[in-house]
Protein backbone atom coordinates (compact mmCIF):
# COMPACT_ATOMS: atom_id res chain seq x y z
CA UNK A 1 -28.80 43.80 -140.46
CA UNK A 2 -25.30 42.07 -141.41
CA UNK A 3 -22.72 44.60 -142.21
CA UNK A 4 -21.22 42.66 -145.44
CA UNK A 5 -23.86 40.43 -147.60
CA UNK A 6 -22.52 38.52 -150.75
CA UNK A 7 -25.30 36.28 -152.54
CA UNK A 8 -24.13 33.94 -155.15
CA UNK A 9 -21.00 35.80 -155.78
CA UNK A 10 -18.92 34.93 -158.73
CA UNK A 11 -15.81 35.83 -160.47
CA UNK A 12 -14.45 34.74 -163.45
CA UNK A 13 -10.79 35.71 -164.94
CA UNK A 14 -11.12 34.76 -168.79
CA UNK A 15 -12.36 31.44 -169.42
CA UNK A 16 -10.45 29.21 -167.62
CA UNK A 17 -9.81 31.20 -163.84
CA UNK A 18 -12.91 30.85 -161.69
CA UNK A 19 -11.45 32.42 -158.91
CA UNK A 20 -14.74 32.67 -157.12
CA UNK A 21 -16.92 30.53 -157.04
CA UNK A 22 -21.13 30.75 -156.22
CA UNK A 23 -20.21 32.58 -152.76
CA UNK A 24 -22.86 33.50 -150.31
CA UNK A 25 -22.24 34.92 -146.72
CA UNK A 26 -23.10 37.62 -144.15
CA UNK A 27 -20.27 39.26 -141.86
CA UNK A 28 -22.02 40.10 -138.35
CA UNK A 29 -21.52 43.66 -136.54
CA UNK A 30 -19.17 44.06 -133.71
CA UNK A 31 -17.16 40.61 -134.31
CA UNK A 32 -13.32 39.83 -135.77
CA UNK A 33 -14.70 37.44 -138.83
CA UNK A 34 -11.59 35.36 -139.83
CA UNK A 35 -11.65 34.91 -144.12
CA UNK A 36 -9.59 31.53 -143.99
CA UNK A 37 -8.16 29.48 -146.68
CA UNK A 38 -4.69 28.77 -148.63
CA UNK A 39 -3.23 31.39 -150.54
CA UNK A 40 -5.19 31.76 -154.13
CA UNK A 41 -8.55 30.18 -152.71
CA UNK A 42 -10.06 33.85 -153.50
CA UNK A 43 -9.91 35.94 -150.49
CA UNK A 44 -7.93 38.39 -152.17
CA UNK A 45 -10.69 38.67 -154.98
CA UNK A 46 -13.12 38.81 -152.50
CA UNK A 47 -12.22 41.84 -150.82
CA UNK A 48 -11.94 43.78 -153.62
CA UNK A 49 -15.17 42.81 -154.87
CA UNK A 50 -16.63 44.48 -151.54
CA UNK A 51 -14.52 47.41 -152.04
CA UNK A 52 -15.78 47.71 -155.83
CA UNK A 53 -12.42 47.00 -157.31
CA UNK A 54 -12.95 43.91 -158.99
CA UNK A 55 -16.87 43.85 -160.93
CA UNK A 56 -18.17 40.56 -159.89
CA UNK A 57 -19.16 37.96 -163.07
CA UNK A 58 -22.54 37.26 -161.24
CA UNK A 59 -24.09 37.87 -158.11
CA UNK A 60 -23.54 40.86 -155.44
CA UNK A 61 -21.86 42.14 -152.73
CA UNK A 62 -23.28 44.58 -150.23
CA UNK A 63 -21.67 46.83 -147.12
CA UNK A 64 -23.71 48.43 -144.73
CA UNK A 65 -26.58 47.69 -146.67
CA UNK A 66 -25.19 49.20 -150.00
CA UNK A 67 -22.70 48.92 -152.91
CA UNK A 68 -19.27 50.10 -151.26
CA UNK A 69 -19.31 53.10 -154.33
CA UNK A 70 -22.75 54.91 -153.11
CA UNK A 71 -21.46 55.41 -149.74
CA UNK A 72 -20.53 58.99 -148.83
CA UNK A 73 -17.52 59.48 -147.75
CA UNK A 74 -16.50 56.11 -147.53
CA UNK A 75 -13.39 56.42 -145.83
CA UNK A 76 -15.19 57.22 -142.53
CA UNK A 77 -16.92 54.48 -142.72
CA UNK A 78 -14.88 51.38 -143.98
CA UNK A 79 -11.34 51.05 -144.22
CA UNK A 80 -9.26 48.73 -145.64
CA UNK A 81 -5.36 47.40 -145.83
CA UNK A 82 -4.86 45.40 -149.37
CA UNK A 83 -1.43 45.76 -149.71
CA UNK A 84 1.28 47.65 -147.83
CA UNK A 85 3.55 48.38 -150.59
CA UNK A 86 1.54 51.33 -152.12
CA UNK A 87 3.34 54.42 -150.47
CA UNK A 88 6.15 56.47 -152.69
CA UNK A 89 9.52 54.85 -150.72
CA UNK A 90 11.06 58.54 -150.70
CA UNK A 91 8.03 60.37 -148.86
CA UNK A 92 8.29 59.88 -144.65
CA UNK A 93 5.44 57.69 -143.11
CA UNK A 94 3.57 61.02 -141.88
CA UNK A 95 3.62 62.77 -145.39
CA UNK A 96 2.60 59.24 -147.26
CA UNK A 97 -0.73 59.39 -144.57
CA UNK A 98 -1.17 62.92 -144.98
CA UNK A 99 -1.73 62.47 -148.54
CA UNK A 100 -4.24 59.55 -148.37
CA UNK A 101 -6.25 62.11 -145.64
CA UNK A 102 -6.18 64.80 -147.68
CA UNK A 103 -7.55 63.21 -151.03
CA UNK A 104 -10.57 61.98 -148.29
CA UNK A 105 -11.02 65.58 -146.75
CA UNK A 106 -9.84 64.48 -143.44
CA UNK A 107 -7.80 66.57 -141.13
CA UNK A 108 -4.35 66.32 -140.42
CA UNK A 109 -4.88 65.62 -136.77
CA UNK A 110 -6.44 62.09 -137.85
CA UNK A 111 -2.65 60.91 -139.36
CA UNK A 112 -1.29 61.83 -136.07
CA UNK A 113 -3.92 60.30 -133.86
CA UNK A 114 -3.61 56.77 -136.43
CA UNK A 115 -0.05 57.02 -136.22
CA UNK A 116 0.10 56.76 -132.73
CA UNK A 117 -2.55 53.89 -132.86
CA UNK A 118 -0.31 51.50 -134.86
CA UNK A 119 2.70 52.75 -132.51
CA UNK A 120 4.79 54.21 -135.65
CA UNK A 121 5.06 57.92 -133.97
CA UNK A 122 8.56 57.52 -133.60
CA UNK A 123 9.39 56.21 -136.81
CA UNK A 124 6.93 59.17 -138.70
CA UNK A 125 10.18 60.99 -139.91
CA UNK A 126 11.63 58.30 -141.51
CA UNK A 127 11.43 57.59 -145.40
CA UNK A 128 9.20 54.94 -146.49
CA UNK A 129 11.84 52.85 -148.32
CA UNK A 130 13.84 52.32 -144.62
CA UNK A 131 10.79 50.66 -143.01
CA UNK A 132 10.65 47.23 -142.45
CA UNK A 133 7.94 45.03 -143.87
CA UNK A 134 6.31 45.01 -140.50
CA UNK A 135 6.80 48.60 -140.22
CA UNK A 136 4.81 48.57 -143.67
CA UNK A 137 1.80 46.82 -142.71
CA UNK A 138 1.42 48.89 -139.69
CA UNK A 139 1.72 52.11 -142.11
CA UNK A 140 -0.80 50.41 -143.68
CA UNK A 141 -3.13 49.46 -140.97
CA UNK A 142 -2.68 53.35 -139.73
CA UNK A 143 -3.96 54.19 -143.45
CA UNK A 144 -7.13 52.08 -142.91
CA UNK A 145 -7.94 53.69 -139.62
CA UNK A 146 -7.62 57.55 -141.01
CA UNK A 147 -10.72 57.98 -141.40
CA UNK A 148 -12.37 56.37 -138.09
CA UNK A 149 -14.05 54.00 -140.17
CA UNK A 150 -16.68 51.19 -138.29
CA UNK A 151 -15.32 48.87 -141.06
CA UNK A 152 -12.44 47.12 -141.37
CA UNK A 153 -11.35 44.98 -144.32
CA UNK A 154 -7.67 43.76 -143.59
CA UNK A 155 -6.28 41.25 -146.11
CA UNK A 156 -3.06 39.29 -144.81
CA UNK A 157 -2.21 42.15 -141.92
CA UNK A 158 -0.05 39.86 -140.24
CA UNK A 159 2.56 39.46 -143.53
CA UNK A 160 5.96 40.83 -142.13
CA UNK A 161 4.84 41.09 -138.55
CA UNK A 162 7.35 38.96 -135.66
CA UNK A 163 5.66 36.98 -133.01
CA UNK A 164 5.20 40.31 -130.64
CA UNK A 165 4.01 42.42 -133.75
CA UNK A 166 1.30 39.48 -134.50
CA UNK A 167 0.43 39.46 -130.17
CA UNK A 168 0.12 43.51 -130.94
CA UNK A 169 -2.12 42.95 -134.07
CA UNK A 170 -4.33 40.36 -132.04
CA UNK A 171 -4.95 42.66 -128.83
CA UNK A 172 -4.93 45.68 -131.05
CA UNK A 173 -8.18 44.23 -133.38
CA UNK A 174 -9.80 42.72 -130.07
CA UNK A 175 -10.00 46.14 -128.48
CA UNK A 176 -11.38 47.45 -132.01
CA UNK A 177 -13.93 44.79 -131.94
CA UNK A 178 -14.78 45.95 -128.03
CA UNK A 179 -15.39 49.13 -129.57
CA UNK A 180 -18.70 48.09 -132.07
CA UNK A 181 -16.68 47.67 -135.00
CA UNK A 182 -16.49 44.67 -137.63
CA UNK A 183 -13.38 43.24 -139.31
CA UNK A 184 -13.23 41.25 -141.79
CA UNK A 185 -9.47 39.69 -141.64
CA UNK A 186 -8.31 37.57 -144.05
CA UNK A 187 -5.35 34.78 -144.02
CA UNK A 188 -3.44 31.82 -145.04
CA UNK A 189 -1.72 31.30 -141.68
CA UNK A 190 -4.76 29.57 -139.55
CA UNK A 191 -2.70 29.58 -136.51
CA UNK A 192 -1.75 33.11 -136.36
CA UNK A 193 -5.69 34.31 -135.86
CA UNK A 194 -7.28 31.52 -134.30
CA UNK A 195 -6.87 33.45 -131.08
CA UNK A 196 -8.50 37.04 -132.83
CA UNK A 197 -11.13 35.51 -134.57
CA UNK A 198 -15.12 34.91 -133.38
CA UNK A 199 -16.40 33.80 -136.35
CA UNK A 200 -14.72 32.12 -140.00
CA UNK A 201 -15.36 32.17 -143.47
CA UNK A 202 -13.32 28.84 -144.59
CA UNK A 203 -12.57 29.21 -148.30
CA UNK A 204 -10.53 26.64 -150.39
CA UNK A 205 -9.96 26.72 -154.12
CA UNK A 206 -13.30 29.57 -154.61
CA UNK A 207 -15.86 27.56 -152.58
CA UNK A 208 -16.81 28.53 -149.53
CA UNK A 209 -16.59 25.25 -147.37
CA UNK A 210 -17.96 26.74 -143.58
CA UNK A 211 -19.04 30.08 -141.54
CA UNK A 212 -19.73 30.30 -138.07
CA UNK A 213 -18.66 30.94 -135.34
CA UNK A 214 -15.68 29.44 -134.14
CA UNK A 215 -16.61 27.54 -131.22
CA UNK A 216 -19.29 25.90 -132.47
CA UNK A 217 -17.31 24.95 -136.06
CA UNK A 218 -14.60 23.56 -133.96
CA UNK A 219 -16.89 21.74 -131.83
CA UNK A 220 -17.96 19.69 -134.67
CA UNK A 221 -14.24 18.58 -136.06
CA UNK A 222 -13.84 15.02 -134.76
CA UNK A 223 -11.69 14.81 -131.98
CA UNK A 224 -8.37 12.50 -131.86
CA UNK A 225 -7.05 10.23 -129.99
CA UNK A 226 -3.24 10.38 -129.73
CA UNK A 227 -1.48 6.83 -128.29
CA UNK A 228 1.98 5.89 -128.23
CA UNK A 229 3.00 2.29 -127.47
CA UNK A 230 5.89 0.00 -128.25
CA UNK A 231 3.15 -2.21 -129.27
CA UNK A 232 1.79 0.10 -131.78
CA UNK A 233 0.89 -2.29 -134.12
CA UNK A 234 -0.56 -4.60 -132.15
CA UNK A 235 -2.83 -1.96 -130.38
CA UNK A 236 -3.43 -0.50 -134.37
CA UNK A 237 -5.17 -4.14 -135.04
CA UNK A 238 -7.30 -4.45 -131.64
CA UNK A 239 -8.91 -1.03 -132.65
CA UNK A 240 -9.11 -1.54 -136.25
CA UNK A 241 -11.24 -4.74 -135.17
CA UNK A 242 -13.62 -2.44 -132.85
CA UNK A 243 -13.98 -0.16 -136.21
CA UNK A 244 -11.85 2.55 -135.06
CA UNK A 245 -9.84 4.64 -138.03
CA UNK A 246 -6.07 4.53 -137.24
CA UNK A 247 -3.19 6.12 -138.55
CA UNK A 248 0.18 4.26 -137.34
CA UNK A 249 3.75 6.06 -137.90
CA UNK A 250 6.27 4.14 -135.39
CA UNK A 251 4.85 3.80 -132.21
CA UNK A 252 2.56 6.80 -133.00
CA UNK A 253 -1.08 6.16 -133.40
CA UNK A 254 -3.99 8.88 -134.08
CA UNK A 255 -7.20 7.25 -133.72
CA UNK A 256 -11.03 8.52 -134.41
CA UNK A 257 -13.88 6.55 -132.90
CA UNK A 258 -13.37 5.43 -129.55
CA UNK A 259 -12.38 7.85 -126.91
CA UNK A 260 -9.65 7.80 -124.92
CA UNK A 261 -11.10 5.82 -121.99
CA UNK A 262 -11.91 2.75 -124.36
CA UNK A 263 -8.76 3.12 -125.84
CA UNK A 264 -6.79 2.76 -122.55
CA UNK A 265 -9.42 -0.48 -121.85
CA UNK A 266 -8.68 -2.05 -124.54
CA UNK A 267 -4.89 -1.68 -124.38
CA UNK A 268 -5.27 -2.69 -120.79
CA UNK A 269 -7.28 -5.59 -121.18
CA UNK A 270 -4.84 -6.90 -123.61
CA UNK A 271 -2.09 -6.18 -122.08
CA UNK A 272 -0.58 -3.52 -124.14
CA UNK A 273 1.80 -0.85 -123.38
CA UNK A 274 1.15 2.78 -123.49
CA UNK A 275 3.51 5.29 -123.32
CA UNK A 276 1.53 8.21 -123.99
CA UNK A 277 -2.23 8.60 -124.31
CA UNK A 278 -4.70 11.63 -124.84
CA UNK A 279 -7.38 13.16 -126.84
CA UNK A 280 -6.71 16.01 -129.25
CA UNK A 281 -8.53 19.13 -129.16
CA UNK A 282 -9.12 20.24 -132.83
CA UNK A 283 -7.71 23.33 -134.19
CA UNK A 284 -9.29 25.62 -136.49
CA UNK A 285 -6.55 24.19 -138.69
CA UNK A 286 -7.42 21.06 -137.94
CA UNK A 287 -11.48 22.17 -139.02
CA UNK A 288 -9.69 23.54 -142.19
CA UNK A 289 -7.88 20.34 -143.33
CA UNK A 290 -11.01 18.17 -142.54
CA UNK A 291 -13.52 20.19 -144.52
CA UNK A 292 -11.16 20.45 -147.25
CA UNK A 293 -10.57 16.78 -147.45
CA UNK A 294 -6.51 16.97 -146.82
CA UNK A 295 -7.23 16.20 -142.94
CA UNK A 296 -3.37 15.62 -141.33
CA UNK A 297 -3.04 12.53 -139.11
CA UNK A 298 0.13 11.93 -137.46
């Protein structure tokens, strides 16, 4: 059984906002599911469609098998970060959790045990309103885990976070995953989670454009061929000729078609140049900007 199902889900803000658009999915059990696409493309809506705060316009949305309202005590079962900036600024870190557990029924020792999880014990004193934004999100993310939950619905957890906090964030939801849980992790920033992720959701403008996992969505992005040559142009018509697609800027060329080896034949075989010559691995950004249609080039 999938832990998240959405069939045909739809939402509509008044009559001109379709923020979501015909959207049907399933999120797998013990995986990191990457929810990727620009920033308005609906992931936000999304999530709070699965967490029953947003009423969908048509079609449904189910969570271990249910509507996320008829589970008992949902806390220990899913949690979820939306947005860090939900905590009174003059209560400490430790009283802002303790207040979250205790509207849950969950014990004190839990804030202590999540605390330590993010790594914020030493900074539990301190008053909301003199934490960082990274220190925020991890607040957050330490909110999320109070209750033990299997479930993890994270929107944007990387926001505020410096290169080591975003390393942290990546080994810290890989050992979750090792654990049987699912998260669901939504972003903007394709390069920060390609790394985290085993499956996507790619989502652009309320469409849902791919799912899969990611090796075998990247797989099927076309590789490119990257040549440099003081006799770009030249090299941009002998290819052009064979049917190749090429994009020239300067000496740069990035080709799709041939493969490298046929590239270097043909340069050699007409005595071109090259300076530089390889093949491109796609990206999961790269996946992103073909499916959506604004692939990059050079």
């Amino acid at each position: 059984m999938a832990v998240i199902e959405a069939e045909h889900l739809s939402k509509r803000f008044g009559k001109k906002v379709l923020a979501v658009d015909d959207v049907t999915f399933s999120i797998r059990a013990g995986a990191v599911t990457g929810f990727l696409g620009p920033n308005g493309a609906g992931k936000t809506t999304t999530l709070r469609m699965i967490l029953d705060l947003v009423k969908p316009s048509a079609g449904s949305v189910r969570i271990l098998g249910q509507r996320y309202r008829d589970i008992p005590r949902p806390a220990t079962r899913v949690g979820a970060l939306l947005d860090s900036s939900g905590f009174h600024p003059g209560r400490s870190g430790r009283n802002a959790l303790r207040v979250v557990a205790a509207g849950a029924g969950l014990p004190d020792t839990r804030v202590e045990e999540a605390l330590t999880m993010v790594e914020l014990e030493g900074a539990a004193r301190r008053a909301v309103k003199g934490y960082s934004t990274g220190m925020k999100q991890r607040l957050a993310l330490a909110c999320a885990l109070l209750g033990d939950p299997e479930v993890l619905l994270l929107d944007e957890p990387a926001n505020g976070l410096d290169p080591e906090g975003i390393r942290w964030l990546r080994t810290f939801l890989r050992a979750r995953a090792a654990e049987g849980r699912t998260i669901l992790i939504s972003s903007h920033v394709l390069a920060e989670v390609e790394q985290t992720v085993d499956d996507v959701l790619i989502i652009s403008k309320g469409k849902l454009l791919a799912q899969g996992a990611i090796g075998e969505l990247t797989r099927t992005a076309q590789p490119v061929v990257r040549a440099r040559s003081p006799q770009a142009e030249k090299l941009e018509a002998l290819l052009t000729a064979r049917g190749a697609a090429v994009n020239r800027l300067d000496t740069a060329l990035a080709i799709r078609g041939p493969a490298s080896a046929e590239v270097g034949e043909v340069a050699q075989a007409n005595g071109v140049v090259l300076h530089e010559l390889f093949t491109e691995v796609p990206s999961l950004e790269d996946l992103f900007l073909e499916i959506a249609g604004t692939r990059r080039e050079l």
